[in-house]
C-alpha atoms as a PDB file:
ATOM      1  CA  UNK A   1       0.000   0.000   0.000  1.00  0.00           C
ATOM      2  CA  UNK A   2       2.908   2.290  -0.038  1.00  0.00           C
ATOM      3  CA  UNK A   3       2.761   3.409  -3.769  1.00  0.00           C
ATOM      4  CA  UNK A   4      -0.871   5.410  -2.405  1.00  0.00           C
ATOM      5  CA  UNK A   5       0.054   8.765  -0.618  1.00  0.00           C
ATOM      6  CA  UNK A   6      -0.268   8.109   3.285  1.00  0.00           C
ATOM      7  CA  UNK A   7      -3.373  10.337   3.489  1.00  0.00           C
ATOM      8  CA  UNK A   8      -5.177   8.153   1.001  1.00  0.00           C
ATOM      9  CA  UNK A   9      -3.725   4.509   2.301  1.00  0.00           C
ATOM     10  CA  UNK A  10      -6.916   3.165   4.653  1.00  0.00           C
ATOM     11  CA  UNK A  11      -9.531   4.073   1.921  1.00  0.00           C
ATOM     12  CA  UNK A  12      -8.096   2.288  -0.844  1.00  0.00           C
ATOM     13  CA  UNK A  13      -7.251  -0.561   1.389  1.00  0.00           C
ATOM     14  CA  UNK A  14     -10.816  -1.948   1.394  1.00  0.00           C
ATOM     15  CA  UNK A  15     -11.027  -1.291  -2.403  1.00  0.00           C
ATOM     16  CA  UNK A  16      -8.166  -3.618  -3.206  1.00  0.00           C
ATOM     17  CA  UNK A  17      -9.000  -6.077  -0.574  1.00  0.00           C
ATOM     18  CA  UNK A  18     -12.968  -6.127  -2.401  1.00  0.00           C
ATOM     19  CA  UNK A  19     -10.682  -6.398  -5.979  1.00  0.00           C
ATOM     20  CA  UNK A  20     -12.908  -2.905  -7.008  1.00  0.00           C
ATOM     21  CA  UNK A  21     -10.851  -0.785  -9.468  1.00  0.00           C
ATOM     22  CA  UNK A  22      -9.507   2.621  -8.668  1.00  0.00           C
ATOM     23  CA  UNK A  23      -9.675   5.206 -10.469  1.00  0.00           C
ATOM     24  CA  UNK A  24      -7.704   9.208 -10.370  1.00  0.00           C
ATOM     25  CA  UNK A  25      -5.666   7.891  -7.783  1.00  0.00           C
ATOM     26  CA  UNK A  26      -2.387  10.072  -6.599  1.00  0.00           C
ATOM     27  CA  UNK A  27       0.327   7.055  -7.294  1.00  0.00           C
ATOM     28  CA  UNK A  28       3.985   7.509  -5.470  1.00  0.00           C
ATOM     29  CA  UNK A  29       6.726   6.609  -7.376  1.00  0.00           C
ATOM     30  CA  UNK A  30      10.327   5.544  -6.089  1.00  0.00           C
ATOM     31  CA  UNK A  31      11.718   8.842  -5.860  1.00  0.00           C
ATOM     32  CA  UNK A  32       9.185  10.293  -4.476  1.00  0.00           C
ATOM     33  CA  UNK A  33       7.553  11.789  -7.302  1.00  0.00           C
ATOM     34  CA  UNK A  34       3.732  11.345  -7.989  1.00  0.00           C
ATOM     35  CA  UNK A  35       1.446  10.957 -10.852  1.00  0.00           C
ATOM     36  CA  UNK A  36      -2.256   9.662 -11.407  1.00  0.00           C
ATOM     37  CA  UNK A  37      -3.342   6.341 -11.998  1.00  0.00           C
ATOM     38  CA  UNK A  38      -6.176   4.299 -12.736  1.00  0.00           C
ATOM     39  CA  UNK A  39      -6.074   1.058 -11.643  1.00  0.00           C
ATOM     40  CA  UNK A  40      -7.989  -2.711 -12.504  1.00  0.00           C
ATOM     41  CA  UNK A  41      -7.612  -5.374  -9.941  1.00  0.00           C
ATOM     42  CA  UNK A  42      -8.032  -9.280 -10.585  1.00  0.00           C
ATOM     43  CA  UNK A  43      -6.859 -12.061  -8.318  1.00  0.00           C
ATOM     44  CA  UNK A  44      -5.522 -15.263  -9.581  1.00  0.00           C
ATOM     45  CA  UNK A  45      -4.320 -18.201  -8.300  1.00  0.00           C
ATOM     46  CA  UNK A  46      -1.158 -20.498  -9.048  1.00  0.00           C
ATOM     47  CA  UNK A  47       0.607 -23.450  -7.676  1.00  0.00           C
ATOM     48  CA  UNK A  48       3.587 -21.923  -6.332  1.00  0.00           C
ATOM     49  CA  UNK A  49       1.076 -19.504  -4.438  1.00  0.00           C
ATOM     50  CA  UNK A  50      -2.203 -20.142  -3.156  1.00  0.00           C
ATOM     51  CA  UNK A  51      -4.097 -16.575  -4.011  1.00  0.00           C
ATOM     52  CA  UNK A  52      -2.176 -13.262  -5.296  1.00  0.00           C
ATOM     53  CA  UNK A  53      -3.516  -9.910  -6.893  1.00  0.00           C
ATOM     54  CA  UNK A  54      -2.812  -8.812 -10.055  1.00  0.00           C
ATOM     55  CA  UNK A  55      -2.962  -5.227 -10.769  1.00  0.00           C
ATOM     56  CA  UNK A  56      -2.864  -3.611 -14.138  1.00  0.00           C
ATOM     57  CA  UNK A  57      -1.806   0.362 -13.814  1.00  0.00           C
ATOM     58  CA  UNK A  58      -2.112   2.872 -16.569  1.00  0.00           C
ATOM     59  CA  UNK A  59      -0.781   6.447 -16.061  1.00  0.00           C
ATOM     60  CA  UNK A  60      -3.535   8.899 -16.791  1.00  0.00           C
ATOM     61  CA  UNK A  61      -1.431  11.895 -15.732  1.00  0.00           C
ATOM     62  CA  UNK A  62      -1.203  13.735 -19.081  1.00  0.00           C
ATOM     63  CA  UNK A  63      -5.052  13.014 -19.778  1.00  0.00           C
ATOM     64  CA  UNK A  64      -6.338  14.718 -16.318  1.00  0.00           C
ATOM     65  CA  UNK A  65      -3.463  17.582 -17.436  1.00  0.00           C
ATOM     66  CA  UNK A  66      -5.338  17.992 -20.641  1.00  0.00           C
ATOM     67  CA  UNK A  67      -8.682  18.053 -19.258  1.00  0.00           C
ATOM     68  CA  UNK A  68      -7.367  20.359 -16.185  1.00  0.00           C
ATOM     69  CA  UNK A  69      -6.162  22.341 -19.322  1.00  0.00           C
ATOM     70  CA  UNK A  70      -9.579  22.449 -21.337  1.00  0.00           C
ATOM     71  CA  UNK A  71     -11.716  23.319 -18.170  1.00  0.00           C
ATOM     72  CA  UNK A  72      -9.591  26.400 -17.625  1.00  0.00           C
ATOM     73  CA  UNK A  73      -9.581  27.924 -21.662  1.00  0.00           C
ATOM     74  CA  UNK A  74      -5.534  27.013 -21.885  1.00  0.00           C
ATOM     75  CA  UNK A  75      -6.085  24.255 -24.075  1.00  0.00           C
ATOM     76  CA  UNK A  76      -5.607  24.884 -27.737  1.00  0.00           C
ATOM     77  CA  UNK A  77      -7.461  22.319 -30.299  1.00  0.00           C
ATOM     78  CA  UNK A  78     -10.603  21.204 -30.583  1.00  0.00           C
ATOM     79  CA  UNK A  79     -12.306  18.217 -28.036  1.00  0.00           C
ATOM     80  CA  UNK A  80     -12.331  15.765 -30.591  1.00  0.00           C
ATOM     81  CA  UNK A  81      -8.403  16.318 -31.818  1.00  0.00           C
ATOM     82  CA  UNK A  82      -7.594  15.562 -28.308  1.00  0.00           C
ATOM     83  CA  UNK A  83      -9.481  12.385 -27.844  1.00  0.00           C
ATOM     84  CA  UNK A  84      -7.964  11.239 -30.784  1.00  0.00           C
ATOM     85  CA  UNK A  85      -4.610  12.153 -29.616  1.00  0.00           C
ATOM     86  CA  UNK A  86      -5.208  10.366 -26.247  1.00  0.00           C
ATOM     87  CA  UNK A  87      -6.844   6.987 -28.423  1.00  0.00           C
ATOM     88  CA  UNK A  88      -3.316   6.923 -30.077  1.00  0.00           C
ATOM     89  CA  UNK A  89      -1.074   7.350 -27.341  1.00  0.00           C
END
């Protein structure tokens, strides 16, 4: 539970113990930097280990940038250039 920021640790708990996905979450990297994720959640089971979690992360940080960017009149090109940038990335 470390990669959540420490304010935001006990609420997401019970969302990856029920397996719900997360989504907009502040993830902390390594070095202490941070960036927004949106996370899926599965559990699986193999021999070697009798239940584990797999977690599939996608960085979303430039996306909520954009939109941040659109809400406030900075963003330059239409809505539906940007989607289509954001389908190709």
């Amino acid at each position: 539970m470390e990669f959540f920021a420490e304010t935001d640790r006990e609420e997401h708990k019970s969302l990856v113990k029920n397996l719900q996905g997360i989504n907009r979450v502040k993830h902390l990297a390594k070095e202490e930097r941070s960036f927004y994720v949106n996370i899926s959640l599965t559990d699986s089971e193999y021999q070697v280990a009798p239940k584990v979690i797999l977690a599939m992360v996608i960085d979303v940080t430039e996306r909520i940038e954009a939109e941040h960017a659109g809400d406030s009149g900075q963003q330059d090109g239409h809505p539906r250039e940007m989607a289509t940038g954001v389908a190709m990335n």
